[in-house]
Protein backbone atom coordinates (compact mmCIF):
# COMPACT_ATOMS: atom_id res chain seq x y z
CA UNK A 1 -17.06 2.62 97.03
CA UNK A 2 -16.25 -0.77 96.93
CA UNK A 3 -16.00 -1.42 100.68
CA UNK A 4 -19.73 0.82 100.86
CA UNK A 5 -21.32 -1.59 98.51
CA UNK A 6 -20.23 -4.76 100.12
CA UNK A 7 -21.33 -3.60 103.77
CA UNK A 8 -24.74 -1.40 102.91
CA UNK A 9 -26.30 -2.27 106.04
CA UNK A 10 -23.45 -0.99 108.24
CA UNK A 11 -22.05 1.67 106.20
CA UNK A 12 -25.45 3.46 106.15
CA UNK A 13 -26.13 2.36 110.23
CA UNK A 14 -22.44 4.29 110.69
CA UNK A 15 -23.70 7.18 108.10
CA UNK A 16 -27.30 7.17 110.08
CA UNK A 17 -25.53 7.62 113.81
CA UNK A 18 -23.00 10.17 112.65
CA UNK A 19 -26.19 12.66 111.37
CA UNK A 20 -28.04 11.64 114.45
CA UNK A 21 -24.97 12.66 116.77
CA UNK A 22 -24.76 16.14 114.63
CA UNK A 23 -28.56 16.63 115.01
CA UNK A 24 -28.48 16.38 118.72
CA UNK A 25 -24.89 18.64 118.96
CA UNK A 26 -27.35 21.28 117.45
CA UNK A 27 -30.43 21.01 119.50
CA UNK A 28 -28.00 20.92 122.54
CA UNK A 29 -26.72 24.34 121.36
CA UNK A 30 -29.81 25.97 120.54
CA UNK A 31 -31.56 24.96 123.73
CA UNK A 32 -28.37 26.19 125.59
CA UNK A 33 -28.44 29.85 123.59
CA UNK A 34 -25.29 29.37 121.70
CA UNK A 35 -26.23 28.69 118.34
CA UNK A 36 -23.68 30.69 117.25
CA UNK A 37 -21.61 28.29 118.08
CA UNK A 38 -22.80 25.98 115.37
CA UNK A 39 -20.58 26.57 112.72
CA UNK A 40 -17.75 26.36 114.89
CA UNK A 41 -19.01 23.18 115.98
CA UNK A 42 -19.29 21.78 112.48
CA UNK A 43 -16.12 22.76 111.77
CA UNK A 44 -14.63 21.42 115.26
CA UNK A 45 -16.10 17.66 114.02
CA UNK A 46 -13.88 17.56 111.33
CA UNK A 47 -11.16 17.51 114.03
CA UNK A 48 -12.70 14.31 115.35
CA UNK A 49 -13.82 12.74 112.09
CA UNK A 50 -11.02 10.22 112.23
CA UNK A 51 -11.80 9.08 115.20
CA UNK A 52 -15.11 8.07 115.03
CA UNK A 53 -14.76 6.47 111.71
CA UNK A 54 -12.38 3.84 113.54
CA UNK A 55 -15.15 1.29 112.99
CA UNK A 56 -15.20 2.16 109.29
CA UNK A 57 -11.25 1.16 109.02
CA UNK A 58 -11.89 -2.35 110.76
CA UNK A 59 -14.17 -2.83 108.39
CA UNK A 60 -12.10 -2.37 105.07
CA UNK A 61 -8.96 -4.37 107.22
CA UNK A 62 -11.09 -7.09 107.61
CA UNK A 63 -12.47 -6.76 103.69
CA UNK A 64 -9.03 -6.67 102.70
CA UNK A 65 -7.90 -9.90 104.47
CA UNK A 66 -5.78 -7.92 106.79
CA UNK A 67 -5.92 -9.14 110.09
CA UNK A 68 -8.72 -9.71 112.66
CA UNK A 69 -11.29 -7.13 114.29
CA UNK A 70 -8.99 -6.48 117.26
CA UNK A 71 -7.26 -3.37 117.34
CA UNK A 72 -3.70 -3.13 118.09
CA UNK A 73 -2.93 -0.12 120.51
CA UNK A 74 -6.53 0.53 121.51
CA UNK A 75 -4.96 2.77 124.78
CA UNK A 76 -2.73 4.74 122.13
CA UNK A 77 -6.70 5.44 120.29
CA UNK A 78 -7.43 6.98 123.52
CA UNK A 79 -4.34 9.05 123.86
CA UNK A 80 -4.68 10.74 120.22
CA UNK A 81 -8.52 11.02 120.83
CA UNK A 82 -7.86 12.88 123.94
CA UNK A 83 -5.24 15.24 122.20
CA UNK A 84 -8.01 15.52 119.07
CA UNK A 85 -10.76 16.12 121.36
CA UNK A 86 -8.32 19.03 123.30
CA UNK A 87 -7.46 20.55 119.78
CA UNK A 88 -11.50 20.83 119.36
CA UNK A 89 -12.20 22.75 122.47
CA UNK A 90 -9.19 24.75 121.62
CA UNK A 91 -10.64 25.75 118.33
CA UNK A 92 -13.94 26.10 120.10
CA UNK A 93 -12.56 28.44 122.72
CA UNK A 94 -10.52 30.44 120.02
CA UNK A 95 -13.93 31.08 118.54
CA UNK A 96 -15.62 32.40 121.51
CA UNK A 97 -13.13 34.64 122.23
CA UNK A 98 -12.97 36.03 118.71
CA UNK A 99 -16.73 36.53 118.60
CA UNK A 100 -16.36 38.26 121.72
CA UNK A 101 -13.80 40.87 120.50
CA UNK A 102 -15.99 41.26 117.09
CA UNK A 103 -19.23 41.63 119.18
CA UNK A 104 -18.80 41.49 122.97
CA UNK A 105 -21.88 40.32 124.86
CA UNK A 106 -24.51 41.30 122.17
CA UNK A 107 -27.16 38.53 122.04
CA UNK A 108 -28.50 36.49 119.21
CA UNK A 109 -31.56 34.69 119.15
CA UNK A 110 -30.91 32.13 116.84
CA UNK A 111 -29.27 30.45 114.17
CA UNK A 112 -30.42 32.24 111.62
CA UNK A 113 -30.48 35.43 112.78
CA UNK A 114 -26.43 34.51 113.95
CA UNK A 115 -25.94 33.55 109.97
CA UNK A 116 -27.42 36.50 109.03
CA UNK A 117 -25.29 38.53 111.20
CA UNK A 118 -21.95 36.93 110.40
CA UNK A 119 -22.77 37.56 106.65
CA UNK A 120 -24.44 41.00 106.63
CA UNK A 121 -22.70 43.34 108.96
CA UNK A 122 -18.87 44.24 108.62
CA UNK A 123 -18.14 43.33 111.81
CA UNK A 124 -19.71 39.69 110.81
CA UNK A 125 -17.85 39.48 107.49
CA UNK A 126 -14.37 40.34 109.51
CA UNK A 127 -15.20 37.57 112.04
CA UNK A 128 -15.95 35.24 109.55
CA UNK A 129 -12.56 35.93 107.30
CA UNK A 130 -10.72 36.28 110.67
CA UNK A 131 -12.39 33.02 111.98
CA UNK A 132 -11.72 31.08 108.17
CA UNK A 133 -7.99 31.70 109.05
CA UNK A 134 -7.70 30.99 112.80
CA UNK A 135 -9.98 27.84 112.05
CA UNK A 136 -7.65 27.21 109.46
CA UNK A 137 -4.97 26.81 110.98
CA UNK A 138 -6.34 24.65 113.90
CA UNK A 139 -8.10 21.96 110.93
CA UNK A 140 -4.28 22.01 109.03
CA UNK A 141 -2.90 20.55 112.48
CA UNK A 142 -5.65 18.19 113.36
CA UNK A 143 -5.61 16.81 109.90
CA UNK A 144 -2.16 16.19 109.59
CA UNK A 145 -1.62 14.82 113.09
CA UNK A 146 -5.07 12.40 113.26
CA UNK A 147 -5.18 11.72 109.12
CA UNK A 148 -2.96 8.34 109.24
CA UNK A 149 -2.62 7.87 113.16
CA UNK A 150 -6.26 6.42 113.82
CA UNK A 151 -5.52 3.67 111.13
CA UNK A 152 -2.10 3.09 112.05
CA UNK A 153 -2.93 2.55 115.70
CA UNK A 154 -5.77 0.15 114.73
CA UNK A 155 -3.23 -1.96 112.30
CA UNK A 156 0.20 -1.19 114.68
CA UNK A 157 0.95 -1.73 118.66
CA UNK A 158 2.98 1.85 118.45
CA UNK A 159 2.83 4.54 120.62
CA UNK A 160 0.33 7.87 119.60
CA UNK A 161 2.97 10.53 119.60
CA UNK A 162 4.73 8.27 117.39
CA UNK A 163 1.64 7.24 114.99
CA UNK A 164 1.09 11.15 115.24
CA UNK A 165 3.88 12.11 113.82
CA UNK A 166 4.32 9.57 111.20
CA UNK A 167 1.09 11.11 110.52
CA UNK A 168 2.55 14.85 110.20
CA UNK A 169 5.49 13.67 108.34
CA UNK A 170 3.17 11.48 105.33
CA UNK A 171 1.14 14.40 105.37
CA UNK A 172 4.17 17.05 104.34
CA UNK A 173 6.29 14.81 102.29
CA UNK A 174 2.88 14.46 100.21
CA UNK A 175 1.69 17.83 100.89
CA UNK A 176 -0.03 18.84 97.02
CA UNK A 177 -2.03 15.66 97.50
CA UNK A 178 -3.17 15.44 101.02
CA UNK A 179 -4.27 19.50 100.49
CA UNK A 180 -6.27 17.98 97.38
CA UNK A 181 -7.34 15.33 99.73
CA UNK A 182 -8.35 17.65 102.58
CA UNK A 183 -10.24 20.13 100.03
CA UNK A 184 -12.45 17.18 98.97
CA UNK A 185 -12.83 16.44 102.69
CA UNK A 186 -13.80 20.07 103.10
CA UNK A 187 -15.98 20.19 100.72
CA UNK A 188 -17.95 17.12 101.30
CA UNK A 189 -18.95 18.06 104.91
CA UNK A 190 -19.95 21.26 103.23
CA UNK A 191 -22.28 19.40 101.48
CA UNK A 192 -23.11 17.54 104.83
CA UNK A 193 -24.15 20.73 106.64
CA UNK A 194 -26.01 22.58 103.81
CA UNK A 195 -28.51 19.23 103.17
CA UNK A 196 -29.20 18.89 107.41
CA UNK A 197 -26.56 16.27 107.56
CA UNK A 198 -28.63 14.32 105.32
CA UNK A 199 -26.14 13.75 102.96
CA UNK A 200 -23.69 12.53 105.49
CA UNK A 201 -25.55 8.62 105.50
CA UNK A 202 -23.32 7.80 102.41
CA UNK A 203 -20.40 10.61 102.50
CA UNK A 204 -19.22 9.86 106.21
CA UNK A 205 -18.74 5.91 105.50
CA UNK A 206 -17.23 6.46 102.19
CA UNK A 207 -14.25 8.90 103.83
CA UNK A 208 -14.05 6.26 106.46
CA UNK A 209 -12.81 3.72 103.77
CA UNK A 210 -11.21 6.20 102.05
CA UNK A 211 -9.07 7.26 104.88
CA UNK A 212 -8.09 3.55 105.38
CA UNK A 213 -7.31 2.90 102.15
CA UNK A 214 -4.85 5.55 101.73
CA UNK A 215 -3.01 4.56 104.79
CA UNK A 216 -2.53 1.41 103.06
CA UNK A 217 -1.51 2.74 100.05
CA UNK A 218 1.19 5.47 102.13
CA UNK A 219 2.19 2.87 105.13
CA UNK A 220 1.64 -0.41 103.59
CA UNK A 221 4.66 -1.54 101.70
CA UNK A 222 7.37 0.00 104.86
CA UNK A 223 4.80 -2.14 107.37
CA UNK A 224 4.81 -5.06 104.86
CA UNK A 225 8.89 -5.01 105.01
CA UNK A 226 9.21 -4.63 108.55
């Protein structure tokens, strides 16, 4: 919060660009017929919430006297994002298919009436439960693998698969807290969706800090005695 109040202007800009990029994901969807696919979708930017808050963590580095604006393995950035980005149209794929073998081709004609079917008809309650879990399990993995390694690879000239799984292993060896950690995250794009994205001006930049400052707070001291 302190990082938020100190850089207003940009935190809310960051806040402002994230709900505009949402906004147009789900006009693209609905003018392409697949609003169904906008939960999915919401859930699939979680994946790639890290990433885009990059920006955010330069911010609170530079806040906290920490170095310069540079980052230090901008090419590893790329690699992770590319491996985030393939975990989303994973989940994204997994979702299709399961909607497919809950309701084969059978239309919808929008959003609503998709909602409505997903929480209405048994087959729609089964998808959803059966979705919940396979979703699930995809989030678990992105979160611990992209959690720490977008900060890390900003602050450290290491390679991704390495950042990832010093990501993965902080993530386990602190497992009570980071599920804590990831319910709150959960629960605050919740809140994100159900107010048009609205709320996610303020929420958005404040994870982005967040996120950085517990990478400091996890990686800091072992970089410190390197």
């Amino acid at each position: 919060m302190k990082d938020f109040r100190a850089h207003l202007p940009v935190s809310l800009a960051y806040g402002l660009g994230f709900m505009v990029l949402g906004w147009a994901v789900v006009l693209g969807l609905q003018v392409s017929g697949l609003s169904w696919m906008i939960l999915p979708a919401a859930a699939g930017a979680m994946l790639l919430g890290p990433l885009v808050a990059v920006g955010l963590y330069r911010i609170s580095r530079r806040a906290q006297g920490q170095g310069g604006g540079g980052v230090a393995a901008p090419g590893q950035i790329t690699l992770v994002s590319i491996v985030m980005m393939t975990l989303a149209l994973l989940w994204i794929r997994a979702a299709t298919l399961l909607f497919a073998v809950f309701f084969g081709l059978r239309p919808f004609a929008g959003f609503l009436e998709s909602l409505s079917t997903l929480l209405e008809t048994k087959e729609g309650i089964a998808l959803v439960l059966v979705g919940s879990l396979v979703g699930g399990l995809f989030a678990a993995l992105g979160f611990a693998i992209s959690v720490f390694s977008f900060p890390m690879l900003l602050n450290r000239d290491i390679d991704g698969f390495s950042a990832m799984g010093l990501s993965f292993n902080a993530t386990t060896q602190n497992f009570r807290l980071m599920v804590t950690w990831a319910v709150v995250v959960t629960v605050l794009v919740g809140i994100c969706v159900v107010t048009g994205l609205l709320a996610a001006i303020p929420i958005f930049p404040i994870l982005g800090y967040a996120t950085w400052h517990a990478y400091c707070d996890l990686f800091e001291g072992s970089e410190n005695d390197a």
